[in-house]
N, C-alpha and C. Protein backbone atom coordinates (compact mmCIF):
# COMPACT_ATOMS: atom_id res chain seq x y z
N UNK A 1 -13.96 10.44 7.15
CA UNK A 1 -13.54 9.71 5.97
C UNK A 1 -13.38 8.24 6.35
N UNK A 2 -14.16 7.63 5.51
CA UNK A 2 -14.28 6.08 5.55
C UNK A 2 -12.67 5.03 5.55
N UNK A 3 -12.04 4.37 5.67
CA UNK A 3 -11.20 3.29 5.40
C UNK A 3 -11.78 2.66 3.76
N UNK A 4 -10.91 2.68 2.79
CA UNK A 4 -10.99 2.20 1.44
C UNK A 4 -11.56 0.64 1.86
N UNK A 5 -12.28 0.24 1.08
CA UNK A 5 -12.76 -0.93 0.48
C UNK A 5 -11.80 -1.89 0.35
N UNK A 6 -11.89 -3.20 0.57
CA UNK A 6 -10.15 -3.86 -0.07
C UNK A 6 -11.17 -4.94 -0.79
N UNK A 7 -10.35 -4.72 -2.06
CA UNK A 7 -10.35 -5.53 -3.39
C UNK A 7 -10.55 -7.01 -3.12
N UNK A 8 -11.37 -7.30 -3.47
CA UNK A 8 -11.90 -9.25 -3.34
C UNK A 8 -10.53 -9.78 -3.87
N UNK A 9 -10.03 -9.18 -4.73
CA UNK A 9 -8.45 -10.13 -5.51
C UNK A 9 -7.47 -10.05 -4.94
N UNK A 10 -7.28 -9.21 -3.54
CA UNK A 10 -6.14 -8.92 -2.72
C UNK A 10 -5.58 -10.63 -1.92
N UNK A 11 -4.27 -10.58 -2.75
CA UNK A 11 -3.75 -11.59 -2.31
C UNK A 11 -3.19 -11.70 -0.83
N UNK A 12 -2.78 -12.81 -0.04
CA UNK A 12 -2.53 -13.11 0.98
C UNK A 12 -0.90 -12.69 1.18
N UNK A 13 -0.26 -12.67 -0.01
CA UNK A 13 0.83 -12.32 0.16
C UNK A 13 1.17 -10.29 0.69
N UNK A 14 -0.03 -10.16 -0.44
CA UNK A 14 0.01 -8.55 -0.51
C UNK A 14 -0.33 -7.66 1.03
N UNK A 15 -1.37 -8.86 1.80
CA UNK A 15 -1.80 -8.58 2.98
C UNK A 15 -0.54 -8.74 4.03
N UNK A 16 -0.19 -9.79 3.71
CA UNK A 16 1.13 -9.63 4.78
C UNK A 16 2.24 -8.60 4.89
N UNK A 17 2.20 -8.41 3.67
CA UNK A 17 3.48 -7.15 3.71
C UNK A 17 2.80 -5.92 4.32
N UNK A 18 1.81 -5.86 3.89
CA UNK A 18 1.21 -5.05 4.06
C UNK A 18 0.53 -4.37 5.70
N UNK A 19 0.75 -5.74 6.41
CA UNK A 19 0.34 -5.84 8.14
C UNK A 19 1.96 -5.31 8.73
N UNK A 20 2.46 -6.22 7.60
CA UNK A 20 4.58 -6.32 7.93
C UNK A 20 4.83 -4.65 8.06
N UNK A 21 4.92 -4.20 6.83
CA UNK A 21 5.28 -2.32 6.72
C UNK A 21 4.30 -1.62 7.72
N UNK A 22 3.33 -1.79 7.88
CA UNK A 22 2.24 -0.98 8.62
C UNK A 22 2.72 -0.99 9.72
N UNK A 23 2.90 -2.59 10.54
CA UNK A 23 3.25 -2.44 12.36
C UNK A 23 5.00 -2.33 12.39
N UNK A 24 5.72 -2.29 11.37
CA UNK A 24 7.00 -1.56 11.43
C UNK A 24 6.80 -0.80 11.28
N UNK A 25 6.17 0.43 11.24
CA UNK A 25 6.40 2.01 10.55
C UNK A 25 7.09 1.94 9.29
N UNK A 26 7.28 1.08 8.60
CA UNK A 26 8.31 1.49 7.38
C UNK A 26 7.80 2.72 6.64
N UNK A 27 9.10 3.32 6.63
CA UNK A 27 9.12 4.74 5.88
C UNK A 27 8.54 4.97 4.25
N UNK A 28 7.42 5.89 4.18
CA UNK A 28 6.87 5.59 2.82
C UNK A 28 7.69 5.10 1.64
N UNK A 29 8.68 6.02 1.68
CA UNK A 29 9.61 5.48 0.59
C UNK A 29 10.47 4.36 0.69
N UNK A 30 10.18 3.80 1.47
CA UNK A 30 11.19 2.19 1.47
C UNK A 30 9.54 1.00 1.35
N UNK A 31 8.50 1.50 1.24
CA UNK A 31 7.34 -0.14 1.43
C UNK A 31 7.46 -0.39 -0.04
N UNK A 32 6.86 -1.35 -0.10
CA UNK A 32 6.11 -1.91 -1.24
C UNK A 32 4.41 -1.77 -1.37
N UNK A 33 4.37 -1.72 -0.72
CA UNK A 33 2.36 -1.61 -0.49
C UNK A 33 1.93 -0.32 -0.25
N UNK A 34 0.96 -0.10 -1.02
CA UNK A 34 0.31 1.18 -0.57
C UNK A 34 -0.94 1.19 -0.02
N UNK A 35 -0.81 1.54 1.19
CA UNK A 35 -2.10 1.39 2.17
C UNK A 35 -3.57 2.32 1.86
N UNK A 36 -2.78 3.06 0.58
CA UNK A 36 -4.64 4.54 0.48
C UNK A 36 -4.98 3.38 -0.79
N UNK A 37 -3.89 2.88 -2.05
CA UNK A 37 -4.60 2.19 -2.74
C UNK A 37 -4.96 0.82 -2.42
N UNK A 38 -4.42 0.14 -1.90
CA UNK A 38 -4.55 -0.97 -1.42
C UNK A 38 -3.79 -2.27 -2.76
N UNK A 39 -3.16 -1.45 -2.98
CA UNK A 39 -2.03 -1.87 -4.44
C UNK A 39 -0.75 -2.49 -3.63
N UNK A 40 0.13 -2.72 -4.63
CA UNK A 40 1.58 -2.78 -4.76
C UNK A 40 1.92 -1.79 -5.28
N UNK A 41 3.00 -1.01 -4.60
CA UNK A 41 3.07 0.41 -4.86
C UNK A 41 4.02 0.82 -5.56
N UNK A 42 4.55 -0.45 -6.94
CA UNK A 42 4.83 0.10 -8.36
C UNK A 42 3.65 0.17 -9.10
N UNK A 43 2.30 -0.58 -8.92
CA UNK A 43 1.36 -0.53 -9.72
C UNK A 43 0.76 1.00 -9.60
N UNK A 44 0.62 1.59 -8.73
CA UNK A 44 -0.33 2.67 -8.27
C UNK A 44 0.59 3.65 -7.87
N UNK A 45 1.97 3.71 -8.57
CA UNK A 45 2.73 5.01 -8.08
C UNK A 45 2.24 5.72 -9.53
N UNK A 46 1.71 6.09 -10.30
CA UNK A 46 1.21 6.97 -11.25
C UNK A 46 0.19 7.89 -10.48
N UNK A 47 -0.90 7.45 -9.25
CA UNK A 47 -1.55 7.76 -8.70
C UNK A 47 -1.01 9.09 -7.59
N UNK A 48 0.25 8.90 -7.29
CA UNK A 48 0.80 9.78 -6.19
C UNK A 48 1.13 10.95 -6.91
N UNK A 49 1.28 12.07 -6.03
CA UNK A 49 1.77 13.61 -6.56
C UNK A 49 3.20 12.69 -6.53
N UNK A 50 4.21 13.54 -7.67
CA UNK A 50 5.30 13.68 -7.37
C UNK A 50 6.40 14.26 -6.70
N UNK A 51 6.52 14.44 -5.60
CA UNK A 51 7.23 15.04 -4.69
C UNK A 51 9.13 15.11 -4.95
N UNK A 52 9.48 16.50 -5.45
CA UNK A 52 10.76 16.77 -5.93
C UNK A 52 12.05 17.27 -4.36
């Protein structure tokens, strides 16, 4: 399985957090970024199973 594509509109800000949460381990449920969509991960939490 390939690594997703990243979006030509991906901002510089979105990339940093995004390097930031990744080489901290931050715990899925505490990031902001989502690394499978390559979103901000209020935009693309419709996308996730819901886990109860």
């Amino acid at each position: 399985m390939s690594a997703p594509a990243m979006p030509a509109d991906v901002s510089d800000d979105f990339l940093l957090a995004l390097h930031r949460e990744e080489s901290r381990c931050t715990p899925v449920a505490e990031r902001s970024t989502c690394s499978e969509h390559l979103e901000w991960r209020d935009r693309c939490v419709g996308r996730h199973e819901v886990q109860s």
